[in-house]
N, C-alpha and C. Protein backbone atom coordinates (compact mmCIF):
# COMPACT_ATOMS: atom_id res chain seq x y z
N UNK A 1 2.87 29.80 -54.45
CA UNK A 1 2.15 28.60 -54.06
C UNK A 1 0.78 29.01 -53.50
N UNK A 2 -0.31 28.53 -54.01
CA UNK A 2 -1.58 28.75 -53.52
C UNK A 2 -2.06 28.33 -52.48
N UNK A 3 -2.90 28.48 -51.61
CA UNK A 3 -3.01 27.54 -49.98
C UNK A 3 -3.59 26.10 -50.07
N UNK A 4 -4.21 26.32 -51.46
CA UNK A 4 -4.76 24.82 -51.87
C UNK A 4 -3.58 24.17 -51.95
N UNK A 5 -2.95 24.41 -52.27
CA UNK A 5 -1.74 23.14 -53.11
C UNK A 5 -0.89 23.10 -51.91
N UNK A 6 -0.40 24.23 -50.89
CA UNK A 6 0.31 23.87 -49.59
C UNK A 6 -0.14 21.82 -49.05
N UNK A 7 -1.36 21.80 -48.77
CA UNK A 7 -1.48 20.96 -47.98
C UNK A 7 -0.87 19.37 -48.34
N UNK A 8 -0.91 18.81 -47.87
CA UNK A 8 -0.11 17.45 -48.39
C UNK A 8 -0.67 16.58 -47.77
N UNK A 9 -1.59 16.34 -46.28
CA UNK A 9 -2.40 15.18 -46.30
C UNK A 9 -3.28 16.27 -45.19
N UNK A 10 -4.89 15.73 -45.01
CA UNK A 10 -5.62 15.94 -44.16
C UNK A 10 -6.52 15.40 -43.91
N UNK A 11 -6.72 15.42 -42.39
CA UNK A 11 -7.81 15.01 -41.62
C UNK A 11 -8.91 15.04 -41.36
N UNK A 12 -9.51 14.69 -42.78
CA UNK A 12 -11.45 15.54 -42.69
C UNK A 12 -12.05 14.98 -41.62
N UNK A 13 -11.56 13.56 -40.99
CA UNK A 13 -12.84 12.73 -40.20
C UNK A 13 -12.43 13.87 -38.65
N UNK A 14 -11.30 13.78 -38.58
CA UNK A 14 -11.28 14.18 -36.97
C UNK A 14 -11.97 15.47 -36.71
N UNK A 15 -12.70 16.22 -37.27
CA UNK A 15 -13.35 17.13 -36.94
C UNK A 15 -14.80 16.54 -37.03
N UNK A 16 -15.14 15.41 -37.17
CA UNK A 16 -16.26 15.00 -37.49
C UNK A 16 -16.45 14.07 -36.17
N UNK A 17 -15.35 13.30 -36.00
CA UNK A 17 -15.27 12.52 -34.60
C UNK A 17 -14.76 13.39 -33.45
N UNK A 18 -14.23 14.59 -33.40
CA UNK A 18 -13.74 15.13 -31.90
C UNK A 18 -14.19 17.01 -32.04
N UNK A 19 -14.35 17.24 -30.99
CA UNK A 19 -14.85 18.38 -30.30
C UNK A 19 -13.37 19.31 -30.82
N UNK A 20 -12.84 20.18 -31.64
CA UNK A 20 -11.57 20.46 -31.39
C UNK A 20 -11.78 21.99 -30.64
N UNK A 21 -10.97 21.93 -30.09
CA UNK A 21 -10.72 22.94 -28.68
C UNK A 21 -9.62 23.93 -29.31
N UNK A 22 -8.61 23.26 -30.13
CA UNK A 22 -7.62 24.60 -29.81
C UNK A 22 -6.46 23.80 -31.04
N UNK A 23 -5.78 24.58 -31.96
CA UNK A 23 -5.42 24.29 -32.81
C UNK A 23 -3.90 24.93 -32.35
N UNK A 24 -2.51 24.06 -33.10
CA UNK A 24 -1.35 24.67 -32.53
C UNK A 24 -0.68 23.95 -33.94
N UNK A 25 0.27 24.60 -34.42
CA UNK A 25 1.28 24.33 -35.67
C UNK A 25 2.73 23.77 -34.65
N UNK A 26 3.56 22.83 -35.51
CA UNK A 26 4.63 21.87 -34.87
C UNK A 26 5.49 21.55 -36.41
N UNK A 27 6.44 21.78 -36.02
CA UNK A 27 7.65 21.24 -37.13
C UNK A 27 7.31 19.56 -36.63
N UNK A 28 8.47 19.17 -37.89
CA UNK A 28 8.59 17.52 -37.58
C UNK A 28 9.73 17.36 -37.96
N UNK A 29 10.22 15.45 -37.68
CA UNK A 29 11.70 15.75 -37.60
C UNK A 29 11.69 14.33 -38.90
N UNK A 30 12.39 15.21 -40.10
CA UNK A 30 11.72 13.80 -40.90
C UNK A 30 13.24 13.46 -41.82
N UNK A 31 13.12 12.23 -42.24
CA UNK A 31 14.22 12.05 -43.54
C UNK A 31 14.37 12.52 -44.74
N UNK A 32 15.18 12.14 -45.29
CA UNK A 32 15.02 12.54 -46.64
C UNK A 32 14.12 12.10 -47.49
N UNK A 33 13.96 11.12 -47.40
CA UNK A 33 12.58 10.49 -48.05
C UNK A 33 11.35 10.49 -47.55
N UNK A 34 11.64 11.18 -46.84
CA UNK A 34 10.32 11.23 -46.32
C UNK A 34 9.86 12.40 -47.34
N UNK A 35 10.45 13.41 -46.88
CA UNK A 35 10.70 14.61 -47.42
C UNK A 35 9.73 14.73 -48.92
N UNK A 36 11.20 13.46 -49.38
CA UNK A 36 10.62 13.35 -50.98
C UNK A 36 8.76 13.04 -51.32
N UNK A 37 8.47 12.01 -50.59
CA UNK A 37 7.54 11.31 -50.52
C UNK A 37 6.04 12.39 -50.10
N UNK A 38 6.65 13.55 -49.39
CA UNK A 38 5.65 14.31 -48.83
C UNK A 38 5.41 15.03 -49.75
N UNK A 39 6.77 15.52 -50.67
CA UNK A 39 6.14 16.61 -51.56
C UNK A 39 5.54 16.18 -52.69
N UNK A 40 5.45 14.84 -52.91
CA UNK A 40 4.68 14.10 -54.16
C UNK A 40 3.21 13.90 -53.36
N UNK A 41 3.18 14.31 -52.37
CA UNK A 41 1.95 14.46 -51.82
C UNK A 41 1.28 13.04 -51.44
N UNK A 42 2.37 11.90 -51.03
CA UNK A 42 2.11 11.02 -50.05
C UNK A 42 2.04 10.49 -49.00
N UNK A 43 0.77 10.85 -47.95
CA UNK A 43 0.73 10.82 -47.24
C UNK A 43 -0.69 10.26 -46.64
N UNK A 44 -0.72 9.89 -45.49
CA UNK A 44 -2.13 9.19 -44.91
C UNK A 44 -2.07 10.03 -42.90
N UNK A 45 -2.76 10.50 -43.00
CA UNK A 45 -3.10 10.78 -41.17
C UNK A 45 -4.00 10.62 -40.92
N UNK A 46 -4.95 9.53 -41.33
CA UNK A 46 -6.21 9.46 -40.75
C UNK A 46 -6.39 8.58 -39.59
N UNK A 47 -5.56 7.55 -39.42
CA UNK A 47 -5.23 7.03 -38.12
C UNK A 47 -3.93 7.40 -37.04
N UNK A 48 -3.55 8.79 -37.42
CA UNK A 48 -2.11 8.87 -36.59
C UNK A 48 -2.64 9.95 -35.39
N UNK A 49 -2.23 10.09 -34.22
CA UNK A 49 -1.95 11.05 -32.78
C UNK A 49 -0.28 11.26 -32.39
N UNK A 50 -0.81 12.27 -31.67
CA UNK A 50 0.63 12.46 -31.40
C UNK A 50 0.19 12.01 -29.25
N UNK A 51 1.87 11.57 -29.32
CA UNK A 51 1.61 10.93 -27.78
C UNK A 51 2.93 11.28 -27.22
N UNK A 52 2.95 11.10 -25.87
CA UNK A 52 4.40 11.54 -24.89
C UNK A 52 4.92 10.12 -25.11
N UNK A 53 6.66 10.42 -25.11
CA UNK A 53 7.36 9.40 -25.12
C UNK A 53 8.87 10.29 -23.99
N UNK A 54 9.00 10.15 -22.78
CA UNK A 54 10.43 10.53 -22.09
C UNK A 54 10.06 12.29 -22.13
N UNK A 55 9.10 12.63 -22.06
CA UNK A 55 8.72 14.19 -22.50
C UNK A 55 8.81 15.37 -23.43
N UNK A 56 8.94 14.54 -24.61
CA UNK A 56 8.46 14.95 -25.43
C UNK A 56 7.58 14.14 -26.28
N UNK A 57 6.93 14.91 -27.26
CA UNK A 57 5.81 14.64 -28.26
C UNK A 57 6.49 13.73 -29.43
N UNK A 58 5.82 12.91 -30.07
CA UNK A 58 5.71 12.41 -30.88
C UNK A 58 4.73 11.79 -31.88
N UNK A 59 4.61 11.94 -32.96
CA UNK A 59 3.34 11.62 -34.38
C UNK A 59 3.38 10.31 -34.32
N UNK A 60 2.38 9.29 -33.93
CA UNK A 60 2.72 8.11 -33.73
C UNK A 60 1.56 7.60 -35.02
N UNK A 61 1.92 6.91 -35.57
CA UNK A 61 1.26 5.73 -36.91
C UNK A 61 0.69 6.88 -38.27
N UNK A 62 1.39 7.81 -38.19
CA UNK A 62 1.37 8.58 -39.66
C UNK A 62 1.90 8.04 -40.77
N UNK A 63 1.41 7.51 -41.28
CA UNK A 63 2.13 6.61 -42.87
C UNK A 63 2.76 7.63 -43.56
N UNK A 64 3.17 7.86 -44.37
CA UNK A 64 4.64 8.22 -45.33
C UNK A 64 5.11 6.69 -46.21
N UNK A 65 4.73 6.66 -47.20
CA UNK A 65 4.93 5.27 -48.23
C UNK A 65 6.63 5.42 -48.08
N UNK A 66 7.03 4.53 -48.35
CA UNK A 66 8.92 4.43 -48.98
C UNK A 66 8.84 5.38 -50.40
N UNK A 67 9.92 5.66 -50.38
CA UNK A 67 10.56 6.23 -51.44
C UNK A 67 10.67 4.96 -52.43
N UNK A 68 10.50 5.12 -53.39
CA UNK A 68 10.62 4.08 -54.63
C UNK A 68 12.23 4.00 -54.83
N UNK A 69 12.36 5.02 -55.03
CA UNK A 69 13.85 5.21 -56.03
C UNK A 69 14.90 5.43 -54.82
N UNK A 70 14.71 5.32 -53.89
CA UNK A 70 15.61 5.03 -52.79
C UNK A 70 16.14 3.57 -52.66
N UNK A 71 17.16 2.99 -52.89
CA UNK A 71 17.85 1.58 -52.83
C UNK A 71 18.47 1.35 -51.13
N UNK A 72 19.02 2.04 -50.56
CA UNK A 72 19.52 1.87 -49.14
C UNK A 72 18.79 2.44 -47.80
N UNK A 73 19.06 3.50 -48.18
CA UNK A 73 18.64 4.36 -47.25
C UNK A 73 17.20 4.84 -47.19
N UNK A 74 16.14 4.46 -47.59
CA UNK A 74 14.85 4.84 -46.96
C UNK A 74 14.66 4.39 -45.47
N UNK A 75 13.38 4.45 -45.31
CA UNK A 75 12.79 4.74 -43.73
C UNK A 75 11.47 3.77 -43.49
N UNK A 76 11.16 3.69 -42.29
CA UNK A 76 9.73 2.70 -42.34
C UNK A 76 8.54 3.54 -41.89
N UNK A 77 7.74 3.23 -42.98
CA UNK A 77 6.36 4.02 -43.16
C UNK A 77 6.07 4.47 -42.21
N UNK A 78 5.61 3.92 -41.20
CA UNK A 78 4.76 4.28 -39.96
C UNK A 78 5.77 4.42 -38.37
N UNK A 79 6.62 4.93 -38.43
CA UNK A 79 7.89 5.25 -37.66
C UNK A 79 7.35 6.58 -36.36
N UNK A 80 7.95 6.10 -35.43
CA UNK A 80 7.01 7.71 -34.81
C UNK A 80 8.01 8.62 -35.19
N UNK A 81 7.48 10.23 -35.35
CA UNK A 81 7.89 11.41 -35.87
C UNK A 81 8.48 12.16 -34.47
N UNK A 82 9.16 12.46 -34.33
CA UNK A 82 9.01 13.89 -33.05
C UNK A 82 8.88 15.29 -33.72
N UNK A 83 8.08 15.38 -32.61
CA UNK A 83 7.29 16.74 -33.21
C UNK A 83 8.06 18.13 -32.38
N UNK A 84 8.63 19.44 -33.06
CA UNK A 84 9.02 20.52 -32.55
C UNK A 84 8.31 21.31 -32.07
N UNK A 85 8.43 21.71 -31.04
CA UNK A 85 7.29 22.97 -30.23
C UNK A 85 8.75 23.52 -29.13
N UNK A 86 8.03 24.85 -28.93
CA UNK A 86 8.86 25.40 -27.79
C UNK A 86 8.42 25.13 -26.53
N UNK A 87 9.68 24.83 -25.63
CA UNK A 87 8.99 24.63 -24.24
C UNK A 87 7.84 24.94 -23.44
N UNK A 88 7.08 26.02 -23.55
CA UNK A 88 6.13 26.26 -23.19
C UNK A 88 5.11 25.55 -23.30
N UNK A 89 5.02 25.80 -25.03
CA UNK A 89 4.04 25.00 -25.77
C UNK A 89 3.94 23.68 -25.27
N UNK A 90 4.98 22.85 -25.13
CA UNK A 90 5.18 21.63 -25.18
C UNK A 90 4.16 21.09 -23.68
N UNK A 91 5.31 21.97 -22.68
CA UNK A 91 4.34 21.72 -21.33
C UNK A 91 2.83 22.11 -21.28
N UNK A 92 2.85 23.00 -21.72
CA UNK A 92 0.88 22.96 -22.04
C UNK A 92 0.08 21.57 -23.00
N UNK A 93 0.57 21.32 -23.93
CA UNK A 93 0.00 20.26 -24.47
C UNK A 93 0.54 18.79 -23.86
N UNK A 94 1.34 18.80 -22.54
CA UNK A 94 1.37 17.27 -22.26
C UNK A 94 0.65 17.85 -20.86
N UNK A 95 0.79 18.78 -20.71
CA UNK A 95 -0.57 18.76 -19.21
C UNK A 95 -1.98 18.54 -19.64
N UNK A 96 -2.22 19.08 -21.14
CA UNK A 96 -3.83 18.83 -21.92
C UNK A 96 -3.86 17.31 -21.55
N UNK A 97 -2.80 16.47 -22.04
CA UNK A 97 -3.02 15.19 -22.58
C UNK A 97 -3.24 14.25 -21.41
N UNK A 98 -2.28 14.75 -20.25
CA UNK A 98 -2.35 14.04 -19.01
C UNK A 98 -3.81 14.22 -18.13
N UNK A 99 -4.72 15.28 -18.62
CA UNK A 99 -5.95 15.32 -18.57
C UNK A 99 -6.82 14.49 -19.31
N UNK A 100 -7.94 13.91 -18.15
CA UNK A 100 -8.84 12.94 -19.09
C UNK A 100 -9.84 13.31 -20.35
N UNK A 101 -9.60 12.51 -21.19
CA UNK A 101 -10.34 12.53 -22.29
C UNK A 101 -10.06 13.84 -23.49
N UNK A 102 -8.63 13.98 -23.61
CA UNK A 102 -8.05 14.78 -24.22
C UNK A 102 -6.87 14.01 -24.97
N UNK A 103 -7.24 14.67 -26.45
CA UNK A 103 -6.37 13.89 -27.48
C UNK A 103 -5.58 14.83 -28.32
N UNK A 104 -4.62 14.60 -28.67
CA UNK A 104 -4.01 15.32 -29.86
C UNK A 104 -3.78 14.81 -30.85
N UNK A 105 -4.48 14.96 -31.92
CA UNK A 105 -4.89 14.94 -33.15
C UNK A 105 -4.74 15.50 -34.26
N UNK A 106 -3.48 15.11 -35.44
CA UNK A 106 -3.02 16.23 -36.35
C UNK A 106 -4.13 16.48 -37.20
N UNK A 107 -4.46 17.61 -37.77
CA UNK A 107 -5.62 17.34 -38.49
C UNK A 107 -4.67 18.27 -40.16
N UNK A 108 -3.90 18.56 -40.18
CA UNK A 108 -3.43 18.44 -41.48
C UNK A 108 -1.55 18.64 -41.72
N UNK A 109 -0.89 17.84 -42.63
CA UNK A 109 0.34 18.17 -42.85
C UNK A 109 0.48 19.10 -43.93
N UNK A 110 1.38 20.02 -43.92
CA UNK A 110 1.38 20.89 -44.91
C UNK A 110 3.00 21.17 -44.79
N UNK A 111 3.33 22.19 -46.20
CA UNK A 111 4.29 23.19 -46.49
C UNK A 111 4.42 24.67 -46.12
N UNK A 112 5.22 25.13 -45.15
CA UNK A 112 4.78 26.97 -45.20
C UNK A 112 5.57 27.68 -46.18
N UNK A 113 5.36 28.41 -45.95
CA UNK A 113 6.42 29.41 -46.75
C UNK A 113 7.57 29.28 -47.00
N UNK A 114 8.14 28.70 -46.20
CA UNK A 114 9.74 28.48 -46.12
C UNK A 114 10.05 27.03 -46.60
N UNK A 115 9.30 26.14 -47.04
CA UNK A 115 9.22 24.80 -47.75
C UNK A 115 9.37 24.11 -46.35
N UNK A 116 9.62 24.74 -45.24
CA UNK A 116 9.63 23.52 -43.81
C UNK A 116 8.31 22.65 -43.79
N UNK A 117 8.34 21.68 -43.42
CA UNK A 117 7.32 20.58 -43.20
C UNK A 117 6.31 20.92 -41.89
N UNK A 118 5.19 20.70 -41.97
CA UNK A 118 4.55 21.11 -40.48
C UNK A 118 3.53 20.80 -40.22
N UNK A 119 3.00 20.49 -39.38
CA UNK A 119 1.59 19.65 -38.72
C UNK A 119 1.05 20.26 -38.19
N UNK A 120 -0.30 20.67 -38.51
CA UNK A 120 -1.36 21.30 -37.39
C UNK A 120 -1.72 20.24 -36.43
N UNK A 121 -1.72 20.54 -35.46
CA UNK A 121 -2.33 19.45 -34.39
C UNK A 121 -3.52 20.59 -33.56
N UNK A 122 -4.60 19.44 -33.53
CA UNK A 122 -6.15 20.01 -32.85
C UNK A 122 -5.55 19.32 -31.06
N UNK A 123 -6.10 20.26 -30.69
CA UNK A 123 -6.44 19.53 -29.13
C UNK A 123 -7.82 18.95 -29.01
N UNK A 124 -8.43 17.85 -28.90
CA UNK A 124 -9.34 17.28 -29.23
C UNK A 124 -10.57 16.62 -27.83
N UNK A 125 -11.59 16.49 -28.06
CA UNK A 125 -12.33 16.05 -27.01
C UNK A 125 -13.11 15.11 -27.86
N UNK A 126 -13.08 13.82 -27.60
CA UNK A 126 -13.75 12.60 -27.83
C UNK A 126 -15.34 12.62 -28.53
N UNK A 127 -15.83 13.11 -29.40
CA UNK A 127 -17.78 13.92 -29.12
C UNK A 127 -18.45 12.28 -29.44
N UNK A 128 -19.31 12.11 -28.51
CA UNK A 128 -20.56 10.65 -28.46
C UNK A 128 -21.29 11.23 -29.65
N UNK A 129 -21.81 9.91 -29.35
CA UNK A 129 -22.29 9.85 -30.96
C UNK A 129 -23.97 10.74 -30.88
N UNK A 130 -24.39 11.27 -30.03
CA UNK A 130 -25.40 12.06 -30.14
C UNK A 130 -24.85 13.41 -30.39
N UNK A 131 -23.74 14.23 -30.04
CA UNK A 131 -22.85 14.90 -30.45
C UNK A 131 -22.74 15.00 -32.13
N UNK A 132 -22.68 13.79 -32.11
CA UNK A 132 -22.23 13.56 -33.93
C UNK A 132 -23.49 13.76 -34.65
N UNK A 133 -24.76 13.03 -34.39
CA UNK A 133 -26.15 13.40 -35.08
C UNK A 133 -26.60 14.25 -34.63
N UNK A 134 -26.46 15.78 -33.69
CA UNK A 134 -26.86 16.67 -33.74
C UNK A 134 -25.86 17.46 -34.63
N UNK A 135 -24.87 17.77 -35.03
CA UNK A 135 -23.92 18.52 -35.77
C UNK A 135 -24.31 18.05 -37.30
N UNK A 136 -24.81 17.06 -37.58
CA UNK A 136 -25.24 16.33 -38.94
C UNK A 136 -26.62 17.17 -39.21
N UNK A 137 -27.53 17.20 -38.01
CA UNK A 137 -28.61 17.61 -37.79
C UNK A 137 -28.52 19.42 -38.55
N UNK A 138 -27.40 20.20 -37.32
CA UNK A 138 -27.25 20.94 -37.79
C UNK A 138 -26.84 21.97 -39.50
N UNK A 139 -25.79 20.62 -39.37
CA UNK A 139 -25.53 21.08 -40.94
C UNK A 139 -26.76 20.73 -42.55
N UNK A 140 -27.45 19.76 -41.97
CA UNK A 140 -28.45 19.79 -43.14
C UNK A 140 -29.51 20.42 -42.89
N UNK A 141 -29.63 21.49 -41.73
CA UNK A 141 -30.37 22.42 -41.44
C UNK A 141 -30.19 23.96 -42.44
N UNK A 142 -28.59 24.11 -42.14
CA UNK A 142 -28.03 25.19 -42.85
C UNK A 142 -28.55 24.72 -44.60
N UNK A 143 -28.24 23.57 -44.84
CA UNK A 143 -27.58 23.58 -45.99
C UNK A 143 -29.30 23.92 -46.73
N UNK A 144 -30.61 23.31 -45.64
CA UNK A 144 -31.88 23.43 -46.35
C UNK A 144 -32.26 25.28 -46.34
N UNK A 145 -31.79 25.72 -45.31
CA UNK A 145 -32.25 27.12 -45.64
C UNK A 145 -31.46 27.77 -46.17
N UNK A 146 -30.25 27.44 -46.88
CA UNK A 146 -29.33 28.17 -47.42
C UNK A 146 -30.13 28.14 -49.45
N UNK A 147 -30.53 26.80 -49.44
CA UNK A 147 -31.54 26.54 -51.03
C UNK A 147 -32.81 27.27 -50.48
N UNK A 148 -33.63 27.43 -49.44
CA UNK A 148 -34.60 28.27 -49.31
C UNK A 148 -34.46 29.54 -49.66
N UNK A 149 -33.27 29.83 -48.95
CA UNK A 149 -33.13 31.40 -49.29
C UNK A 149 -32.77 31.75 -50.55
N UNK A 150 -32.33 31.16 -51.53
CA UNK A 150 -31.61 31.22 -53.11
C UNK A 150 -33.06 30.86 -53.52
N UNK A 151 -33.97 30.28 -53.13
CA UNK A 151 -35.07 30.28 -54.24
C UNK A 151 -36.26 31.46 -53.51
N UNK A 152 -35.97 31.74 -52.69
CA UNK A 152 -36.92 32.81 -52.31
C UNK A 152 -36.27 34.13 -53.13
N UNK A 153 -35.13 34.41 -53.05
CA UNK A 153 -34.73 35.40 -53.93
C UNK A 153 -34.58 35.47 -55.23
N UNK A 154 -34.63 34.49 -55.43
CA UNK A 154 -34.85 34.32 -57.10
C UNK A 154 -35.72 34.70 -58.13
């Protein structure tokens, strides 16, 4: 499996809307159809976080479509997920969250090696929107001296 084809949904905006601080991988706890549905590569996280519920984590408004060919037993799209981490982990990212202006933010679902299901989650900081047009700023800075330099060497 190539690393391209691992991924199964991602989060281009949230690196565009938040500061990310610190990146951490998390199992999830999913159905069978879900399952199915993920590896046909349906999926949406562009509006989902993960949030405390009784202390632990959970993927709250991650879509996952129904299974088609499921008659009984499917699941509802937007269901919260609980997310696996080891204790440690766990208490570090609900002390992040219980801190102001700190979000957790999956920024992609994927497959590893072992076909287990798994979510990168960003630890995230909110960036204003002058934040946002200087990083825009920046990148069409690169992108003009990156064609400068290809035609100067040319």
């Amino acid at each position: 499996m190539r690393a391209g084809d691992r991924f199964v949904a991602q989060n281009r905006r949230a690196r565009h809307d938040y500061l990310i601080e610190d990146t951490i991988e998390a199992g999830l706890v999913l159905r069978g159809t879900e399952v199915k549905m993920l590896r046909q590569g349906q999926a949406s996280i562009t509006e989902a976080y993960a949030d405390e519920e009784g202390g632990e984590l959970y993927l709250v408004n991650a879509n996952i479509p129904e299974y088609p060919a499921s008659a009984h037993f499917n699941h509802a799209p937007r269901r919260p997920r609980k997310l696996l981490l080891h204790k440690k982990e766990l208490n570090r990212l609900l002390g992040a969250i219980r801190r102001e202006g700190i979000t957790l933010v999956p920024l992609s679902i994927y497959f590893n090696a072992r076909g287990r299901a798994k979510v990168e989650l960003g630890l995230a900081r909110g960036k204003r929107k002058v934040d946002r047009r200087q990083a825009e700023r920046d990148r069409d800075w690169q992108r003009s001296r990156a064609r400068i330099l290809r035609a100067h060497n040319a």
